[in-house]
N, C-alpha and C. Protein backbone atom coordinates (compact mmCIF):
# COMPACT_ATOMS: atom_id res chain seq x y z
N UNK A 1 0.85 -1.19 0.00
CA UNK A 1 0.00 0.00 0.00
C UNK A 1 0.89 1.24 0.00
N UNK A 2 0.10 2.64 -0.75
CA UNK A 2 1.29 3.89 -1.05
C UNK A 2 0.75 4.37 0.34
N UNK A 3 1.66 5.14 0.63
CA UNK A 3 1.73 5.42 1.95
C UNK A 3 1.04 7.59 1.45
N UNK A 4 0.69 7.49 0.10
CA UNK A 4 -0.04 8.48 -0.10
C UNK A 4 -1.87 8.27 0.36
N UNK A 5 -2.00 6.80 0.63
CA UNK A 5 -3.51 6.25 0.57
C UNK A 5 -3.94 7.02 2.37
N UNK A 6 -4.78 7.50 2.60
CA UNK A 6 -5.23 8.18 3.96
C UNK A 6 -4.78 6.29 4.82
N UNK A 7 -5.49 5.15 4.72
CA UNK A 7 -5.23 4.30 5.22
C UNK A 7 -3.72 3.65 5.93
N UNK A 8 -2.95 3.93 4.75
CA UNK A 8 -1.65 3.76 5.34
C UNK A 8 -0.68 4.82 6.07
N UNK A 9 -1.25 6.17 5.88
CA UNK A 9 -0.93 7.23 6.77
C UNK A 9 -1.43 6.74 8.23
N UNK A 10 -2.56 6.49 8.49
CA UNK A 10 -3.44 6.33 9.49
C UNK A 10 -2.73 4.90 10.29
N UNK A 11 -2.13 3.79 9.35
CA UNK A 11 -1.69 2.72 10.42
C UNK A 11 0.06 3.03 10.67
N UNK A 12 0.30 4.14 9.98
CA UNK A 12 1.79 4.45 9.91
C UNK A 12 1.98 5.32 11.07
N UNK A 13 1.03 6.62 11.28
CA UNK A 13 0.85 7.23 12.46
C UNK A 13 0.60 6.61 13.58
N UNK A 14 -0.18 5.58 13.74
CA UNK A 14 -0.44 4.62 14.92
C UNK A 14 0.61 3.34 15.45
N UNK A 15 1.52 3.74 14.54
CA UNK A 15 2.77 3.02 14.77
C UNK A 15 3.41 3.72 15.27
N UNK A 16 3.80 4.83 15.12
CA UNK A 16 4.31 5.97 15.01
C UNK A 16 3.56 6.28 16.60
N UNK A 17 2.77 6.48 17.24
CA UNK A 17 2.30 6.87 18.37
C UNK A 17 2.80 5.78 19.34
N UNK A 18 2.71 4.31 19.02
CA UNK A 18 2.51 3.11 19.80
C UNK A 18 4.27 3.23 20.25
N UNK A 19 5.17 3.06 19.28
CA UNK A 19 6.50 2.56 19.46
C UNK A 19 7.52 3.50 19.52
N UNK A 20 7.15 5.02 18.58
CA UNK A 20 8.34 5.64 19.11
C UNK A 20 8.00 6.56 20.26
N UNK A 21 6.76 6.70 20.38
CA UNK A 21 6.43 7.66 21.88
C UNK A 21 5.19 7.25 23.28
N UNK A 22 5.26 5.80 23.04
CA UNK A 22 4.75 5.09 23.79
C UNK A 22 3.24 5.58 24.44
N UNK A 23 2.52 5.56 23.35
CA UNK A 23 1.42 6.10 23.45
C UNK A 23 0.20 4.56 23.42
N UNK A 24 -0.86 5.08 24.38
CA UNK A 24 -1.73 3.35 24.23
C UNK A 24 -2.58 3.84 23.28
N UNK A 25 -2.39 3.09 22.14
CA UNK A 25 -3.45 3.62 21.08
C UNK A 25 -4.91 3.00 21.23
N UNK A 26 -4.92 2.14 22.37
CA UNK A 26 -6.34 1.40 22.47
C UNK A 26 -7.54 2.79 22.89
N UNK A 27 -6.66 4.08 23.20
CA UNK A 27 -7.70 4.77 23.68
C UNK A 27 -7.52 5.88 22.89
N UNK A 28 -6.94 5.56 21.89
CA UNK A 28 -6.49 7.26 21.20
C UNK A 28 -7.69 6.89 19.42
N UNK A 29 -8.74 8.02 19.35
CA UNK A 29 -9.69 8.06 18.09
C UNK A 29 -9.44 9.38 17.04
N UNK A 30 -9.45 9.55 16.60
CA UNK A 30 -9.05 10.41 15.27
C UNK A 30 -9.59 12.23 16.02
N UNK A 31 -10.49 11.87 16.99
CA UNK A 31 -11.12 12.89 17.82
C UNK A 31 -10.15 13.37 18.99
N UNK A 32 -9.18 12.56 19.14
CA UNK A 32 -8.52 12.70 20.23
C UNK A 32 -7.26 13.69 20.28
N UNK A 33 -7.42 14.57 21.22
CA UNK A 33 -6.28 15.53 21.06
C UNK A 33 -4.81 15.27 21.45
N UNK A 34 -4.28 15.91 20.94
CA UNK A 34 -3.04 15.51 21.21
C UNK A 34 -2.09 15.98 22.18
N UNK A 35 -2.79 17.01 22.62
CA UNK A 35 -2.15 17.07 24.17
C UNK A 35 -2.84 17.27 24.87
N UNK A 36 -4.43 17.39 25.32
CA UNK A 36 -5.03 17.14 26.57
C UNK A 36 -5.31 15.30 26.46
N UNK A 37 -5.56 14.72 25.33
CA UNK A 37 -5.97 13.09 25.49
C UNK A 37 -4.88 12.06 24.88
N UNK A 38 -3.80 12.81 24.52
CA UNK A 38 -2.99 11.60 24.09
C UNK A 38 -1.39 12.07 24.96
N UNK A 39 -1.77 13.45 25.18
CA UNK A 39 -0.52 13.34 26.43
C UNK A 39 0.84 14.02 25.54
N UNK A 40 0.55 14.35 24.37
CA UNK A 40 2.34 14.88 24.28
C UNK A 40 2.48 16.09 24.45
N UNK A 41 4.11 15.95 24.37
CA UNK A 41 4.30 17.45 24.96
C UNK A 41 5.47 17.59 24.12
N UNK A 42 6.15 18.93 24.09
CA UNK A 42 7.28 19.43 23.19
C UNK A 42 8.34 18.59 22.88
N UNK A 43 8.69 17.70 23.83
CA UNK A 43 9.19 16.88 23.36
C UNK A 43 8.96 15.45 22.29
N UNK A 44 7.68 15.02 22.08
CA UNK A 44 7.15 13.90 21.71
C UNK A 44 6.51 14.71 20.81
N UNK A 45 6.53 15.71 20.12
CA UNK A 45 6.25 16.35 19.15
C UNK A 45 7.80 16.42 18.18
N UNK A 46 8.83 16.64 18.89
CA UNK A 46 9.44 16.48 18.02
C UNK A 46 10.57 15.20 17.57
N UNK A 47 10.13 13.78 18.48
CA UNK A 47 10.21 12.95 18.32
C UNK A 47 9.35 12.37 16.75
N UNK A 48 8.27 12.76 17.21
CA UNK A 48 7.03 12.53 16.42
C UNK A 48 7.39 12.92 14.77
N UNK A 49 7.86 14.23 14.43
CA UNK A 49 8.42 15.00 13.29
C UNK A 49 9.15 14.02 12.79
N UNK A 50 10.35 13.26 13.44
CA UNK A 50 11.32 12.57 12.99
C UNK A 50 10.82 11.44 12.10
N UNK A 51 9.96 11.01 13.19
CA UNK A 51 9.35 9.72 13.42
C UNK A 51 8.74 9.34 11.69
N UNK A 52 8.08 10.90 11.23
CA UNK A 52 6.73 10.70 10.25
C UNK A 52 7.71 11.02 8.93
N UNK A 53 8.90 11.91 9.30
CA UNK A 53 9.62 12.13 8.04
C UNK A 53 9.99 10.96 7.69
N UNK A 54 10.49 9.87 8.70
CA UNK A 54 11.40 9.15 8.11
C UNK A 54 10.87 7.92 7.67
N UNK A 55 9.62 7.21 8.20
CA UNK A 55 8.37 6.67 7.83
C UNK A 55 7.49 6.68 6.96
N UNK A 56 7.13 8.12 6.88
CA UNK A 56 6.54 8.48 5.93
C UNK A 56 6.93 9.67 4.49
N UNK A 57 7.93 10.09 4.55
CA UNK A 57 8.70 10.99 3.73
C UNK A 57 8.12 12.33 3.66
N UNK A 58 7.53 12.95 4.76
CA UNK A 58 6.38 14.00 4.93
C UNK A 58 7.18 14.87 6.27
N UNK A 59 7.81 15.99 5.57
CA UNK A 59 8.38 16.99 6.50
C UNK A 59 7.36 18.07 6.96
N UNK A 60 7.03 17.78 8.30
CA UNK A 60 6.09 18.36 8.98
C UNK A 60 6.62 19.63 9.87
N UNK A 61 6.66 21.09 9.72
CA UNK A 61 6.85 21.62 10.62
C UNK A 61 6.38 21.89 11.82
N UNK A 62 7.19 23.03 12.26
CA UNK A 62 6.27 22.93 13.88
C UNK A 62 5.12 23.83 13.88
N UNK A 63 5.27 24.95 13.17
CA UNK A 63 3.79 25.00 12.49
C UNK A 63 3.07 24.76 11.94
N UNK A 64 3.19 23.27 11.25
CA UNK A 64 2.08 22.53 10.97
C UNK A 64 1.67 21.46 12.15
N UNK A 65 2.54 21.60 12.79
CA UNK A 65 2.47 20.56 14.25
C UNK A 65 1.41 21.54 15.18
N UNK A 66 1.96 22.49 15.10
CA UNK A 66 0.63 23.38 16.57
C UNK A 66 -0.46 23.58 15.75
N UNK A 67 -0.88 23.85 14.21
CA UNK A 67 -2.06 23.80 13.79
C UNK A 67 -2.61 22.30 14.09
N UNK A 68 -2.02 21.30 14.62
CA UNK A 68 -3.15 20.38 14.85
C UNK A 68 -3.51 20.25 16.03
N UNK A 69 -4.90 20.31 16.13
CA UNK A 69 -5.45 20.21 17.71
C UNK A 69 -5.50 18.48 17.77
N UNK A 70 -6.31 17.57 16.78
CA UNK A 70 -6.88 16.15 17.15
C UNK A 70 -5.81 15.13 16.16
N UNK A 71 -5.73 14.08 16.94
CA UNK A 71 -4.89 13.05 15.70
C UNK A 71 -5.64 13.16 14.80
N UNK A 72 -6.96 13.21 13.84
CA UNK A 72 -7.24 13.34 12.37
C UNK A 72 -6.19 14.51 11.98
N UNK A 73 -6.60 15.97 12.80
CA UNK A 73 -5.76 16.93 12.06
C UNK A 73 -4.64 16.47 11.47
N UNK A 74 -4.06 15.86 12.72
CA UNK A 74 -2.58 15.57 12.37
C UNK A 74 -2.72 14.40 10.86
N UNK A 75 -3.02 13.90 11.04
CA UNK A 75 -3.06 12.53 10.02
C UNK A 75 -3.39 13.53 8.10
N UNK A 76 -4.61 14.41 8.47
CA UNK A 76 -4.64 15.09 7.31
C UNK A 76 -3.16 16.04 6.84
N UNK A 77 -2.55 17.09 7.93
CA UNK A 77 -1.45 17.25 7.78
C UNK A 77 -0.38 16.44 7.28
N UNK A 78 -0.12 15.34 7.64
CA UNK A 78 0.21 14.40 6.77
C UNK A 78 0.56 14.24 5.72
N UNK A 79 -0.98 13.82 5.04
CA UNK A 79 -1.72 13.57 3.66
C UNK A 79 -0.99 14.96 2.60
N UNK A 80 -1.30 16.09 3.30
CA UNK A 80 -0.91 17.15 2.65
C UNK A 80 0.40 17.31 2.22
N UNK A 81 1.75 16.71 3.21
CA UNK A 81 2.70 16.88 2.81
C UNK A 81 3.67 15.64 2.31
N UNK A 82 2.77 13.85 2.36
CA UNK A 82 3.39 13.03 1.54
C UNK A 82 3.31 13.56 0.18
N UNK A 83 4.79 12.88 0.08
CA UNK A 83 5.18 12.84 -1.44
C UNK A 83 3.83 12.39 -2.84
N UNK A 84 3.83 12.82 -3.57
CA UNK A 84 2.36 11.75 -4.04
C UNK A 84 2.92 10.80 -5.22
N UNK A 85 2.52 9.51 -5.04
CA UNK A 85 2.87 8.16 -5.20
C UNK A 85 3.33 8.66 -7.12
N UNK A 86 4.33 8.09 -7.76
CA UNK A 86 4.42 8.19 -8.90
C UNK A 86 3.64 6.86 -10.32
């Protein structure tokens, strides 16, 4: 799967939450914010950056990082800045 498809963003980010910043994704929904309900903080934001560039080839700044309030935001942010599949 291209990792341009919303689907594989979505299980790439949840990898991405689970293993590099030890997040329980059993409670985290596309509604869920990312720092009152999933808990990160300045640091695990820019763990997170690393995490999605290098995973996903999508250089996210940190102002595209504070425009997201909920993991969807983030996941659409994403979408916006993968490469698109050739």
């Amino acid at each position: 799967m291209e990792t341009s498809h919303p689907e594989a963003v979505s299980a790439a980010l949840e990898e991405i939450l689970r293993d590099d910043l030890s997040v329980d994704i059993s409670r985290v929904t596309r509604e869920s914010r990312l720092i009152d309900d999933v808990g990160l903080d300045s640091v695990a934001f820019a763990v997170g950056m690393v995490a999605i560039e290098d995973k996903l080839g999508a250089a996210l700044t940190e102002e595209d990082l504070l425009s997201c309030e909920t993991v969807g935001d983030l996941e659409a942010a994403i979408l916006a800045k993968v490469p698109a599949a050739k």
